[in-house]
C-alpha atoms as a PDB file:
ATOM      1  CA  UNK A   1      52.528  25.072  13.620  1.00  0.00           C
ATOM      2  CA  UNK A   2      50.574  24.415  16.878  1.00  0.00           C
ATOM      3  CA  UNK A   3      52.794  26.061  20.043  1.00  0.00           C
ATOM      4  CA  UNK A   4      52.927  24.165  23.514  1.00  0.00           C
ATOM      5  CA  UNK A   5      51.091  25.093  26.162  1.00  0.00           C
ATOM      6  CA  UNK A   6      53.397  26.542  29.069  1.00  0.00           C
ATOM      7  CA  UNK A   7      52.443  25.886  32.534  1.00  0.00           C
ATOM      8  CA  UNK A   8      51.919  27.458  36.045  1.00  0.00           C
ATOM      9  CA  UNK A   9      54.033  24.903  38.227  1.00  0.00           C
ATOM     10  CA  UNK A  10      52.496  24.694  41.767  1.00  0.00           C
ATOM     11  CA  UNK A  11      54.788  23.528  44.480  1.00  0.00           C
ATOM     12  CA  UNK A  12      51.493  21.937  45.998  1.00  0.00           C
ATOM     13  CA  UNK A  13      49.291  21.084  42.767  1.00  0.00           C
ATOM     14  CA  UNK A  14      47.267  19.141  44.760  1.00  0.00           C
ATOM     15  CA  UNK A  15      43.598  20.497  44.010  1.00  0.00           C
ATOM     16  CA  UNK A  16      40.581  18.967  45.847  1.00  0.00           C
ATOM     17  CA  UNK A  17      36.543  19.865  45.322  1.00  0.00           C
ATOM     18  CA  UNK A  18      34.496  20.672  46.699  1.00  0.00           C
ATOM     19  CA  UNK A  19      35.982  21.078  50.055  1.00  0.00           C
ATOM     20  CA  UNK A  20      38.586  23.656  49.817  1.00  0.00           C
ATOM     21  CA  UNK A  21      42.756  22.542  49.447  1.00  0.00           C
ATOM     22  CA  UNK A  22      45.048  23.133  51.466  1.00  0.00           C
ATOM     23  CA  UNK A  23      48.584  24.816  50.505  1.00  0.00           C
ATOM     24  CA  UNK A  24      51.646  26.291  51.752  1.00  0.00           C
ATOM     25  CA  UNK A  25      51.752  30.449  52.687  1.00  0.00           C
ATOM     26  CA  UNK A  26      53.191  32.241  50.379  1.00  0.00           C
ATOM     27  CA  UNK A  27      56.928  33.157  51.495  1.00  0.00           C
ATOM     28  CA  UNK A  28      55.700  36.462  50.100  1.00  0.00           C
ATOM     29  CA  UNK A  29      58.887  38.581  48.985  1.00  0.00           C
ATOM     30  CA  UNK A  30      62.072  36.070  48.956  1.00  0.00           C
ATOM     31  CA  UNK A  31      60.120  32.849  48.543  1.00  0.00           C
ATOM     32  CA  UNK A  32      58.321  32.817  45.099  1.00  0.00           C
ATOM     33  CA  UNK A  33      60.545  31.306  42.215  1.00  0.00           C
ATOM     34  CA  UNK A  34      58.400  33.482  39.557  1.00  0.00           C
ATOM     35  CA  UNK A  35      59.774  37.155  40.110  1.00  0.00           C
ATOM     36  CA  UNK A  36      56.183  38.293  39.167  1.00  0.00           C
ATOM     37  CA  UNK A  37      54.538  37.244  41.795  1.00  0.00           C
ATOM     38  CA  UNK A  38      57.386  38.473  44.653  1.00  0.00           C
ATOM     39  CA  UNK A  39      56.132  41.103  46.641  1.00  0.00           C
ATOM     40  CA  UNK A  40      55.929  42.695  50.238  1.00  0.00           C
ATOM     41  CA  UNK A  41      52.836  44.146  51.234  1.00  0.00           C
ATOM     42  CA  UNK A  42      53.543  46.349  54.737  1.00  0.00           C
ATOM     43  CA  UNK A  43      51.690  47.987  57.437  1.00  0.00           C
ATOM     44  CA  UNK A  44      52.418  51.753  55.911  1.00  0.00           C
ATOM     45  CA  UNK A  45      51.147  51.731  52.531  1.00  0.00           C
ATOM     46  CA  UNK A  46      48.563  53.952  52.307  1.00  0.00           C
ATOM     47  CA  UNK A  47      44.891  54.738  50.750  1.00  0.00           C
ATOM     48  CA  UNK A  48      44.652  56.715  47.736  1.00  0.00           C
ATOM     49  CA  UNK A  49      41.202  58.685  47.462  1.00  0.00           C
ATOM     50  CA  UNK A  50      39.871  59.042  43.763  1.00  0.00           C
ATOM     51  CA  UNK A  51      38.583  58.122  40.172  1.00  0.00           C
ATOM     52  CA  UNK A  52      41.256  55.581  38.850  1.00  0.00           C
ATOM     53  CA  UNK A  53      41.934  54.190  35.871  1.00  0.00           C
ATOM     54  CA  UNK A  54      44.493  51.491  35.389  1.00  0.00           C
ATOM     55  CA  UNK A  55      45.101  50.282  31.890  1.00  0.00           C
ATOM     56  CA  UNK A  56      48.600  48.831  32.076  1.00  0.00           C
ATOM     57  CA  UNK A  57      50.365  47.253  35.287  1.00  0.00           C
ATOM     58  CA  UNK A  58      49.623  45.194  38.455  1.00  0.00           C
ATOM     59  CA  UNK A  59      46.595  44.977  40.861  1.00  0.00           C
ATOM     60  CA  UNK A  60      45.295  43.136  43.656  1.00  0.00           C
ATOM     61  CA  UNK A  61      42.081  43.259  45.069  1.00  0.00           C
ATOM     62  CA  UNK A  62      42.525  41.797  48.670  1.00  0.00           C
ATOM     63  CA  UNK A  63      40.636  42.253  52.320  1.00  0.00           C
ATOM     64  CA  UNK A  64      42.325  44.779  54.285  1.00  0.00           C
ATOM     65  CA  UNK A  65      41.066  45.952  57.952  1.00  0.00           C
ATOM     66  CA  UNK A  66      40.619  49.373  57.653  1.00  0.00           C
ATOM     67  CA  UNK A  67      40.058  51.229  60.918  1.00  0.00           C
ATOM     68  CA  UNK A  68      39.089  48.264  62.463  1.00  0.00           C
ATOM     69  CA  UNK A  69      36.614  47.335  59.444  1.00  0.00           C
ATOM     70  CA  UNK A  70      36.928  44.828  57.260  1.00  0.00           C
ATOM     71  CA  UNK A  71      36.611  45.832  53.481  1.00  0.00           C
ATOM     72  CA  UNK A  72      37.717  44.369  50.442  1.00  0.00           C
ATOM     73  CA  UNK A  73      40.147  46.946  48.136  1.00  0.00           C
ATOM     74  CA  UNK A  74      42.621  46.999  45.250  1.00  0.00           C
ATOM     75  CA  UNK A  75      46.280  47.347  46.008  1.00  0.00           C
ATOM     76  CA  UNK A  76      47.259  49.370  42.887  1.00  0.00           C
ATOM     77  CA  UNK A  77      51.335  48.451  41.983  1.00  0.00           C
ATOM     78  CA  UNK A  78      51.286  50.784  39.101  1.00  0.00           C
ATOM     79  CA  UNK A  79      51.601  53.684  41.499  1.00  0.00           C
ATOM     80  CA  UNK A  80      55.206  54.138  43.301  1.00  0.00           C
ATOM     81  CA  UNK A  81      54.896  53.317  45.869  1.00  0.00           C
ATOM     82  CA  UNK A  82      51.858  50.722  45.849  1.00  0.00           C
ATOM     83  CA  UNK A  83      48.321  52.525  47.281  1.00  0.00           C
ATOM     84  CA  UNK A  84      45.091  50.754  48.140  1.00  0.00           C
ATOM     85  CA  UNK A  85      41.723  51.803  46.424  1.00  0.00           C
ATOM     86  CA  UNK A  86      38.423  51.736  46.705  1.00  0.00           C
ATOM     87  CA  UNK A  87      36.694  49.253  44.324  1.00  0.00           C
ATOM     88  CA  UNK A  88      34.052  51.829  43.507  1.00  0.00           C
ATOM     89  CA  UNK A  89      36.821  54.249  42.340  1.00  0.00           C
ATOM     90  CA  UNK A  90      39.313  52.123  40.315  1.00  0.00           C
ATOM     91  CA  UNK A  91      38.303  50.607  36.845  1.00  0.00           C
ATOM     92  CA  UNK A  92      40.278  48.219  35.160  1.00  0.00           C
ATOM     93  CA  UNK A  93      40.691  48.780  31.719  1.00  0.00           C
ATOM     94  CA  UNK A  94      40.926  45.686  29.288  1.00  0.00           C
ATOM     95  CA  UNK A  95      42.633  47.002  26.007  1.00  0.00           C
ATOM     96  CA  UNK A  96      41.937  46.160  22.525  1.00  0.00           C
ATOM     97  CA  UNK A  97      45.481  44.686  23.191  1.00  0.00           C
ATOM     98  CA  UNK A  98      44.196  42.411  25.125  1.00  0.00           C
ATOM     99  CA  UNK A  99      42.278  40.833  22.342  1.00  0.00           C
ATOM    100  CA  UNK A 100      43.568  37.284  21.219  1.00  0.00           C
ATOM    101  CA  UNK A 101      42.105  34.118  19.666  1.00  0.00           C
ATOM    102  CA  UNK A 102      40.523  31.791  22.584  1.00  0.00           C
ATOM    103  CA  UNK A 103      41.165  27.789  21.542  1.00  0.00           C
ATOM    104  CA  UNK A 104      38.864  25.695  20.146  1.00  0.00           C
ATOM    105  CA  UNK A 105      40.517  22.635  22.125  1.00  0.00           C
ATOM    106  CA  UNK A 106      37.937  20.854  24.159  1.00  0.00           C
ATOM    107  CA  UNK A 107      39.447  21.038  27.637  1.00  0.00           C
ATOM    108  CA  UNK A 108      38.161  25.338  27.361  1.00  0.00           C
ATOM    109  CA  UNK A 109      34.100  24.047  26.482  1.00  0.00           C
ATOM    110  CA  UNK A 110      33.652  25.534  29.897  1.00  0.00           C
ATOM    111  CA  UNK A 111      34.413  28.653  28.156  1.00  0.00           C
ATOM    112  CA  UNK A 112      30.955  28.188  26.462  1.00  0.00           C
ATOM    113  CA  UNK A 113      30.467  30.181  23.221  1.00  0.00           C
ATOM    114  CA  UNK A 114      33.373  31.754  23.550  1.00  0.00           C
ATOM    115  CA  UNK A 115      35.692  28.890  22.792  1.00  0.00           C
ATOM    116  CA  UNK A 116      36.896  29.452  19.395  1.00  0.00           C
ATOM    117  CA  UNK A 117      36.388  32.973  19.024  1.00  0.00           C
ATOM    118  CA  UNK A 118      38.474  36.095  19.863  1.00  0.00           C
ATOM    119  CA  UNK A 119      37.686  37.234  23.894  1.00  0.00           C
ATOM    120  CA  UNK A 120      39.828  40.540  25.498  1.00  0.00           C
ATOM    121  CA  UNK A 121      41.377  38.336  27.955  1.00  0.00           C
ATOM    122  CA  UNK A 122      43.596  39.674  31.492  1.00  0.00           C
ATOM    123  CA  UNK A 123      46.072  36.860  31.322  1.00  0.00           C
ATOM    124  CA  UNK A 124      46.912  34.604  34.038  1.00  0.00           C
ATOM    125  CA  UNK A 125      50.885  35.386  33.194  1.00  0.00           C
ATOM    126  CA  UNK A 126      51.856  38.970  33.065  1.00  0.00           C
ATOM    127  CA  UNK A 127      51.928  40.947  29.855  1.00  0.00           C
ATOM    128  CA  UNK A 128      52.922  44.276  29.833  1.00  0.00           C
ATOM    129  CA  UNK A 129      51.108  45.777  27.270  1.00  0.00           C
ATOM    130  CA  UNK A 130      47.732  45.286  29.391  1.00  0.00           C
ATOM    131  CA  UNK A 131      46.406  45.103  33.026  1.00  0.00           C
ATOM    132  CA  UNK A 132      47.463  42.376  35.580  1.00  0.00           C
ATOM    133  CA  UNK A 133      44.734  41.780  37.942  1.00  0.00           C
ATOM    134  CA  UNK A 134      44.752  38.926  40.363  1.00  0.00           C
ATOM    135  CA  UNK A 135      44.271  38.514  44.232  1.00  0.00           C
ATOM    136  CA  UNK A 136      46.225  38.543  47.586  1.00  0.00           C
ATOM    137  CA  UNK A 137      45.809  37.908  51.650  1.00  0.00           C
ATOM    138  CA  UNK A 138      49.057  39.508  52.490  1.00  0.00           C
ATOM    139  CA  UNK A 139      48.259  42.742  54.147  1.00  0.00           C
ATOM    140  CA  UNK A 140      49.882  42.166  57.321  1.00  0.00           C
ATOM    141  CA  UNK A 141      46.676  42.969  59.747  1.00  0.00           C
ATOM    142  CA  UNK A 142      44.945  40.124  57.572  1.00  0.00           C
ATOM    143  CA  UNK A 143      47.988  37.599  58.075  1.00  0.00           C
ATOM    144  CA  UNK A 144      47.810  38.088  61.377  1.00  0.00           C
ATOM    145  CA  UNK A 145      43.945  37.982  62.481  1.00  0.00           C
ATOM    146  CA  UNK A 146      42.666  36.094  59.752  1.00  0.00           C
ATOM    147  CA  UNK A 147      44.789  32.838  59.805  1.00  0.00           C
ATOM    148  CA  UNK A 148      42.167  30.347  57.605  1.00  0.00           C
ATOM    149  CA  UNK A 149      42.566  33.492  54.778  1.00  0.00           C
ATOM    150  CA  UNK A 150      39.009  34.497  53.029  1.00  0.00           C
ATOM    151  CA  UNK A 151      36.713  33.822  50.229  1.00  0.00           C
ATOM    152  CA  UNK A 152      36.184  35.631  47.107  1.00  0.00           C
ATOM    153  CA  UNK A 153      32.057  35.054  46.218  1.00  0.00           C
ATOM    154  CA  UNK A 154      31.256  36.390  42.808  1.00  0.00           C
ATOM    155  CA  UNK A 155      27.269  36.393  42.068  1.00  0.00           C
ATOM    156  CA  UNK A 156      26.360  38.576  39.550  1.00  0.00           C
ATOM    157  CA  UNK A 157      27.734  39.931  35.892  1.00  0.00           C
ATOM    158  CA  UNK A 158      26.488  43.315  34.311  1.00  0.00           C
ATOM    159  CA  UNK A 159      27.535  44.028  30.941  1.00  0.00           C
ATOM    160  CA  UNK A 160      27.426  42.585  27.451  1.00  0.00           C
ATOM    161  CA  UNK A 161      28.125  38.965  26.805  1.00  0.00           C
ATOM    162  CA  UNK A 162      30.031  36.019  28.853  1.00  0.00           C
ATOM    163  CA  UNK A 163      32.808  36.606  31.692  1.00  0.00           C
ATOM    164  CA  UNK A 164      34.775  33.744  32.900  1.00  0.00           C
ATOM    165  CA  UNK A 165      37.441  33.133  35.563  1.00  0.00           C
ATOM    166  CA  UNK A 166      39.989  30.383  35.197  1.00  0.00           C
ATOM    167  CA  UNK A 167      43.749  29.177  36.740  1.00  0.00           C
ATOM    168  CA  UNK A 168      45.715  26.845  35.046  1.00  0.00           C
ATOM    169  CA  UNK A 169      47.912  24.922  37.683  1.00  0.00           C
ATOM    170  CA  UNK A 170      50.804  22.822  36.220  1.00  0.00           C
ATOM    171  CA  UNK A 171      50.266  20.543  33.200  1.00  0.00           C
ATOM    172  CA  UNK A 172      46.698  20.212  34.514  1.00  0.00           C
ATOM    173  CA  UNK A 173      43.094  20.950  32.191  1.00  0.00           C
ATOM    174  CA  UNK A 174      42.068  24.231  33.036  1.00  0.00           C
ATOM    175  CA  UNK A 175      39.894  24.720  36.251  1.00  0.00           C
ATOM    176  CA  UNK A 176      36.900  26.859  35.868  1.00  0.00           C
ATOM    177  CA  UNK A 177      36.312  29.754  38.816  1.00  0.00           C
ATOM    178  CA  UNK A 178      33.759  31.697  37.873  1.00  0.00           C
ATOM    179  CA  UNK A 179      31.203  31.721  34.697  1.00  0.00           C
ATOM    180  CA  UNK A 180      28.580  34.308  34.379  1.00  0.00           C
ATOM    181  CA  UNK A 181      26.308  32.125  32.731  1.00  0.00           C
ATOM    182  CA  UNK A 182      25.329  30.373  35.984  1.00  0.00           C
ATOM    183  CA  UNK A 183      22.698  31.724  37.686  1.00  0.00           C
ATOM    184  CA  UNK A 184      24.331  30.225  41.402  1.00  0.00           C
ATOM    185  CA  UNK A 185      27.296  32.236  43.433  1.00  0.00           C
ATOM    186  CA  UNK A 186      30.866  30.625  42.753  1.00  0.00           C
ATOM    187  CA  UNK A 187      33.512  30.848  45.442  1.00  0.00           C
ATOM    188  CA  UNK A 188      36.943  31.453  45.915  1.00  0.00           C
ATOM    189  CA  UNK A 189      39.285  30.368  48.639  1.00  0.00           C
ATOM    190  CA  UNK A 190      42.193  32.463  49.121  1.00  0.00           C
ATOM    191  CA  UNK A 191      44.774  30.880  51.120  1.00  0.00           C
ATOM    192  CA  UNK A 192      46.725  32.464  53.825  1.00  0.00           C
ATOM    193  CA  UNK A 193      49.605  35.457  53.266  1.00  0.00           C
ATOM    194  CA  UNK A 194      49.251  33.960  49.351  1.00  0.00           C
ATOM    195  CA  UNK A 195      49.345  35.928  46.298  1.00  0.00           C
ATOM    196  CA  UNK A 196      47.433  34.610  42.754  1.00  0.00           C
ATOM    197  CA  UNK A 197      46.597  35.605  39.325  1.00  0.00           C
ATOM    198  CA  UNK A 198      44.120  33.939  36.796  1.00  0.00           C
ATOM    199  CA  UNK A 199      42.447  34.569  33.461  1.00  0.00           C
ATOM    200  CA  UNK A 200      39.884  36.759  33.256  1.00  0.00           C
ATOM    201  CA  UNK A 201      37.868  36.341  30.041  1.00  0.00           C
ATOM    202  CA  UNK A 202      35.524  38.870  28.504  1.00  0.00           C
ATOM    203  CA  UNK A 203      33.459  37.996  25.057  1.00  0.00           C
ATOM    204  CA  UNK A 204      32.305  41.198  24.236  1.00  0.00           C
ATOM    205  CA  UNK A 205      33.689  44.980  24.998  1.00  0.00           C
ATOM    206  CA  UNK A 206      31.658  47.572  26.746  1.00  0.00           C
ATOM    207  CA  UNK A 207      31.429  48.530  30.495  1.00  0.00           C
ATOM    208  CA  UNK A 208      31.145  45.166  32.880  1.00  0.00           C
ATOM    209  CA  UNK A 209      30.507  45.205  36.394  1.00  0.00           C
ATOM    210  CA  UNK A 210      31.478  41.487  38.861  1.00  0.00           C
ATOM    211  CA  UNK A 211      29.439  41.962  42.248  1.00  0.00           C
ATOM    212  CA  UNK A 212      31.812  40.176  44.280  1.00  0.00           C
ATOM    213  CA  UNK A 213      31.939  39.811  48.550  1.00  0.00           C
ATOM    214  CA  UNK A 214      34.968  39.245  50.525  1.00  0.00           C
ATOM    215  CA  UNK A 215      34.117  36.869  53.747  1.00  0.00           C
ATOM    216  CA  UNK A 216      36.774  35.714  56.483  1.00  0.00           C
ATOM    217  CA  UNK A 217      36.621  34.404  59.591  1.00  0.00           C
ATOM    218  CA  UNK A 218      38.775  35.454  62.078  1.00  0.00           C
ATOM    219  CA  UNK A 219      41.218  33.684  64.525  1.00  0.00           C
ATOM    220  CA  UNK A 220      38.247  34.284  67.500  1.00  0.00           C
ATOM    221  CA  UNK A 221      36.005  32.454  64.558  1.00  0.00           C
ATOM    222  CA  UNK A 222      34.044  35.779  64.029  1.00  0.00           C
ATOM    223  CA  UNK A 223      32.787  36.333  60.380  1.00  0.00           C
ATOM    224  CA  UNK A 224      33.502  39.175  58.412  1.00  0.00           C
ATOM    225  CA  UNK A 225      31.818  40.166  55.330  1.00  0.00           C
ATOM    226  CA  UNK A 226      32.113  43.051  52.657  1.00  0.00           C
ATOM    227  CA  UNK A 227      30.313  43.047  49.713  1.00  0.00           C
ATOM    228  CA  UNK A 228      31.452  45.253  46.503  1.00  0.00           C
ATOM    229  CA  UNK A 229      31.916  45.116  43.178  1.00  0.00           C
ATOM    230  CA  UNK A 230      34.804  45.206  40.479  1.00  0.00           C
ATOM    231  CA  UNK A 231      34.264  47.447  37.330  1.00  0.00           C
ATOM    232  CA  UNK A 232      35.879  46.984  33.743  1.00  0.00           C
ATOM    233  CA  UNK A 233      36.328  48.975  30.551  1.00  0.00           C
ATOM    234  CA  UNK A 234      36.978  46.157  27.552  1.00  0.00           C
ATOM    235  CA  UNK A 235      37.917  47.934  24.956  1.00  0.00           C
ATOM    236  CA  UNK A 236      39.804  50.972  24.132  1.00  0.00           C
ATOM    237  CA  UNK A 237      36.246  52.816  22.949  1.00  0.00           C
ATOM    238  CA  UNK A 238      34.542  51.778  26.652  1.00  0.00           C
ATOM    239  CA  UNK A 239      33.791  54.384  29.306  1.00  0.00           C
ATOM    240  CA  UNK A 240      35.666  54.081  32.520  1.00  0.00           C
ATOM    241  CA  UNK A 241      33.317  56.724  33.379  1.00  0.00           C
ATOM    242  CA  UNK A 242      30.701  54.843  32.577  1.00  0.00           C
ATOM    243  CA  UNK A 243      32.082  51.995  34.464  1.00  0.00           C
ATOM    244  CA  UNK A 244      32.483  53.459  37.232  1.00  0.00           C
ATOM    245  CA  UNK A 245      28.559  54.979  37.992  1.00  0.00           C
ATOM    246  CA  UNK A 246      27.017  51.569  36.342  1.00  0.00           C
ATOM    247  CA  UNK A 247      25.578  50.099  39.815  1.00  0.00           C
ATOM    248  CA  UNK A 248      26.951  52.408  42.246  1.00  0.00           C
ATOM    249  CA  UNK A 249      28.115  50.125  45.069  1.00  0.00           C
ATOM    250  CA  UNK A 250      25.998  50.497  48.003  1.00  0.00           C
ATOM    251  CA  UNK A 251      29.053  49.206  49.923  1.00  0.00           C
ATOM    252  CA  UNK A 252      30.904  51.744  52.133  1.00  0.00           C
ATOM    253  CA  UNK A 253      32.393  50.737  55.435  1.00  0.00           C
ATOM    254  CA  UNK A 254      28.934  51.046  57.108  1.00  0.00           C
ATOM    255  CA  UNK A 255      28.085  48.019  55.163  1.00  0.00           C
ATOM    256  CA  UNK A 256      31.115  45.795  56.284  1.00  0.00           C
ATOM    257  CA  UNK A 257      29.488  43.290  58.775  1.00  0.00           C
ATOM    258  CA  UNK A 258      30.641  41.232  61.650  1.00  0.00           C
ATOM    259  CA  UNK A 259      29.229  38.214  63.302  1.00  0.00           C
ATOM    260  CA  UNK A 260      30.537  36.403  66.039  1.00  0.00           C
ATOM    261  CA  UNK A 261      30.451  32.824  65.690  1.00  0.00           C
ATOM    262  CA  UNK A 262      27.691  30.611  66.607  1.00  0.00           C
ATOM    263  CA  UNK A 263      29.235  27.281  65.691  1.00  0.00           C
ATOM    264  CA  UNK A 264      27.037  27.079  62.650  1.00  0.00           C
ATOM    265  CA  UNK A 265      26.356  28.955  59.238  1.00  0.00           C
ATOM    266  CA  UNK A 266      23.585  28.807  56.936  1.00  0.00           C
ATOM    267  CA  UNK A 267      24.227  26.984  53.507  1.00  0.00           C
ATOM    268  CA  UNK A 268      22.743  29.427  51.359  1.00  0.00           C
ATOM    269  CA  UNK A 269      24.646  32.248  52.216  1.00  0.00           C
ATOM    270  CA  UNK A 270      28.477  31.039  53.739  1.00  0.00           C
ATOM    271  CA  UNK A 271      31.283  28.933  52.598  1.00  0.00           C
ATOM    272  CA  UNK A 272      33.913  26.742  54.458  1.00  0.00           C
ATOM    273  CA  UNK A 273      37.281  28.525  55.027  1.00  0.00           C
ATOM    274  CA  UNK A 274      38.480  25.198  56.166  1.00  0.00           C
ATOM    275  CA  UNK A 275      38.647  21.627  55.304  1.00  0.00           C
ATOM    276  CA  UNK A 276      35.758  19.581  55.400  1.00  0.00           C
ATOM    277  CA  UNK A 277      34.099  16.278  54.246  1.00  0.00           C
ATOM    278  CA  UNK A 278      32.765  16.230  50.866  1.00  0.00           C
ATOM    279  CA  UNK A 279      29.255  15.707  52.056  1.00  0.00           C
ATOM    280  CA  UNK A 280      29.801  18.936  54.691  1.00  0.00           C
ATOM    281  CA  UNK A 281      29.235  21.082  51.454  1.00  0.00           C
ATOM    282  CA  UNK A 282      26.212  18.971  49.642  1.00  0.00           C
ATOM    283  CA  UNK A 283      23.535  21.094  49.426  1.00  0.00           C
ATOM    284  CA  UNK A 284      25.162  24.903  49.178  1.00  0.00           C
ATOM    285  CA  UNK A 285      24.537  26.863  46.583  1.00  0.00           C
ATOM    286  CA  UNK A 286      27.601  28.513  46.572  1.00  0.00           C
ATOM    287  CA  UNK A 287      30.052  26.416  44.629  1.00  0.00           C
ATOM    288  CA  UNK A 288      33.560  26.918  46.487  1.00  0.00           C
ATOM    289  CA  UNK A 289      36.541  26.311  44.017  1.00  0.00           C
ATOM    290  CA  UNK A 290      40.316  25.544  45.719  1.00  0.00           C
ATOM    291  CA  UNK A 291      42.949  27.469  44.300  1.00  0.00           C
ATOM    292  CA  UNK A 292      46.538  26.009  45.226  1.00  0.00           C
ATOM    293  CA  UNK A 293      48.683  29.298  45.370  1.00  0.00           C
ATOM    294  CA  UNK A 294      51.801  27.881  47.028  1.00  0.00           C
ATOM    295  CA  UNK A 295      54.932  29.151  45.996  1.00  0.00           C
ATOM    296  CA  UNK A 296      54.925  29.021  41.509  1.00  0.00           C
ATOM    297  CA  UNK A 297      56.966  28.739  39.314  1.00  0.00           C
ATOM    298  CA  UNK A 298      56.958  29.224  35.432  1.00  0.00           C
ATOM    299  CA  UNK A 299      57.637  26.526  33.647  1.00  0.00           C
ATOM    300  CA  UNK A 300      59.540  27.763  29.755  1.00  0.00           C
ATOM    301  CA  UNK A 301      57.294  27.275  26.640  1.00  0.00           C
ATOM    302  CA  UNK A 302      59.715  25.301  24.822  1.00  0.00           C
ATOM    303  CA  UNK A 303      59.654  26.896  20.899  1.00  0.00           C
ATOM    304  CA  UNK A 304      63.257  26.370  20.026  1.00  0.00           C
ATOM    305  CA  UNK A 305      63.952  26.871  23.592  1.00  0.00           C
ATOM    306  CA  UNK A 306      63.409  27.473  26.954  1.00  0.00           C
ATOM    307  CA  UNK A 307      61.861  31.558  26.827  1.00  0.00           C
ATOM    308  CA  UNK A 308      62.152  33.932  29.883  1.00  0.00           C
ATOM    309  CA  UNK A 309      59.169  35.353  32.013  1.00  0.00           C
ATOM    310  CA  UNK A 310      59.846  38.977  30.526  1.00  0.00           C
ATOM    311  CA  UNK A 311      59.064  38.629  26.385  1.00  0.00           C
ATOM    312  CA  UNK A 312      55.498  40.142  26.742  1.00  0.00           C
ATOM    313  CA  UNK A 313      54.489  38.111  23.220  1.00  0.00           C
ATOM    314  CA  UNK A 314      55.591  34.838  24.576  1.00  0.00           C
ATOM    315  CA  UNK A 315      53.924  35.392  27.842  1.00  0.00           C
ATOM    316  CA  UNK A 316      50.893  35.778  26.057  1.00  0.00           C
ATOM    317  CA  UNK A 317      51.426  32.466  24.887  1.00  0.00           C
ATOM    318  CA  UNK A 318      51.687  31.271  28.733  1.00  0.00           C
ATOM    319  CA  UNK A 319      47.452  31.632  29.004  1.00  0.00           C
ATOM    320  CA  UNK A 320      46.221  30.160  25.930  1.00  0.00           C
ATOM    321  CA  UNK A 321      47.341  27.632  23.702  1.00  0.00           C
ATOM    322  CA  UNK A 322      47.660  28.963  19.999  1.00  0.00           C
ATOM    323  CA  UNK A 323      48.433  27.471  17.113  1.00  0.00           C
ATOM    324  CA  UNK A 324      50.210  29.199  13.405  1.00  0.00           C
ATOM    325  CA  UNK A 325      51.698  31.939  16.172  1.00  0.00           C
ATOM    326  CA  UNK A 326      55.354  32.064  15.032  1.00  0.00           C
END
């Protein structure tokens, strides 16, 4: 018996490529209709120093300004109350839990040779038998100096096999955001005070490393860049030691760079935080991919009913579309 597919319902779904979409901030803590995604982010929360392992629970990476520098961290939810890390001391871990049986439908061939195989997938929806790892531009020193928000640029995989990135918004196909498979940089616009998950795919368990670099322009039109990496451990049997020493990030807040603005960029290593005309963006080889985070909403997977956001095995259910499940 084939389940339906449930769907992320986007107050804006309007998505447009390759110049980046617009949406509305994130109300942040009252706003959101999914309770998932409600959350505060303030001023005091502070920096945990460390080796960290998260294996179950919530985390953000986002850009923070830290002492005046602009970095790129993860806020860790799992600890009470919520701390930000270093990306060179946290390591997700992506449980055997995690592993599920990707579709063989045609709207996931981006998904490449893992389409119709089992991946360890972090779901777009939360489940709480695994990790939740998505994104947000609501620390308040970023909502307030960087008002165009900031792109996520991932360019480079370590580790065995495939990784992909990908949002499902409404009733819509699938939309792509990253594939390790492509040789070329893929970008991703975070929106203003906005807070968004996606799935993260992995076909094969080990230790994986995603260099990724957090750029912004600020309200004087300075750029701001910070380049980093995040580290996984798929599998229960992988080494979040391991993980965490396989490319040493050269990153530290020495390497955080500024630039005031000169009215220009070069293609080949900058993306628009703004709108533009298509043919602004012909040319770049970093591919910049709109993600419409306004305020969501989860619309029920209807098998014999309308189920609620908080039945981990239906939630599951949320990401992929499975058939001969109940």
């Amino acid at each position: 018996m084939a389940s339906g597919l449930a769907a992320l319902v986007l107050a804006a779904p309007t998505l447009m490529t390759p110049s980046p979409a617009l949406a509305e901030p994130s109300p942040g803590a009252s706003g959101s209709a999914d309770p998932a995604l409600r959350q505060t982010v303030t001023a005091d929360e502070k920096v945990a120093h460390g080796p960290a392992e998260v294996t179950k629970g919530h985390v953000d990476v986002g850009p923070r300004l830290i002492d005046g520098r602009w970095t790129l961290m993860a806020r860790d939810d799992t600890a009470n109350p919520p701390v930000w890390r270093s990306l060179d001391d946290l390591v997700m871990r992506v449980a055997d839990a995690s592993l599920i049986d990707v579709p063989n439908e045609d709207q996931y061939s981006f998904l490449g040779d893992v389409r119709g195989h089992k991946a360890y997938v972090i779901p777009q929806t939360q489940d709480q038998r695994v990790a939740w790892l998505g994104w947000n531009t609501q620390s308040p020193e970023i909502v307030k100096s960087f008002p165009r928000g900031a792109d996520l640029i991932l360019s480079g995989h370590e580790g065995p096999g495939s990784v992909h990135l990908f949002i499902q918004n409404g009733f819509d196909a699938p939309l792509s955001l990253y594939d390790s498979t492509k040789s070329q940089a893929q970008s991703v616009h975070m929106e203003p005070n906005t807070h968004v998950h996606a799935n993260w795919v992995f076909e094969k368990p080990g230790v994986h490393t995603l260099s990724i670099e957090v750029r912004g322009r600020d309200a004087s039109g300075n750029e701001h860049r910070f380049p980093t990496r995040l580290r996984f451990a798929v599998g229960d049997a992988a080494s979040a030691d391991a993980a965490r020493a396989m490319g040493a990030s050269s990153a530290s807040p020495g390497a955080s760079t500024s630039t005031a603005s000169s009215g220009s960029a070069s293609p080949a290593t900058s993306t628009s935080t703004t709108p533009a005309p298509a043919a602004g963006n012909h040319g770049s080889p970093v591919r910049t991919v709109a993600v419409v985070a306004a305020a969501i909403v989860l619309a029920g997977l209807a098998v014999g009913g309308v189920l609620t956001a908080r039945r981990s095995r239906r939630l599951r259910a949320e990401a992929w579309k499975e058939d001969g499940d109940e």
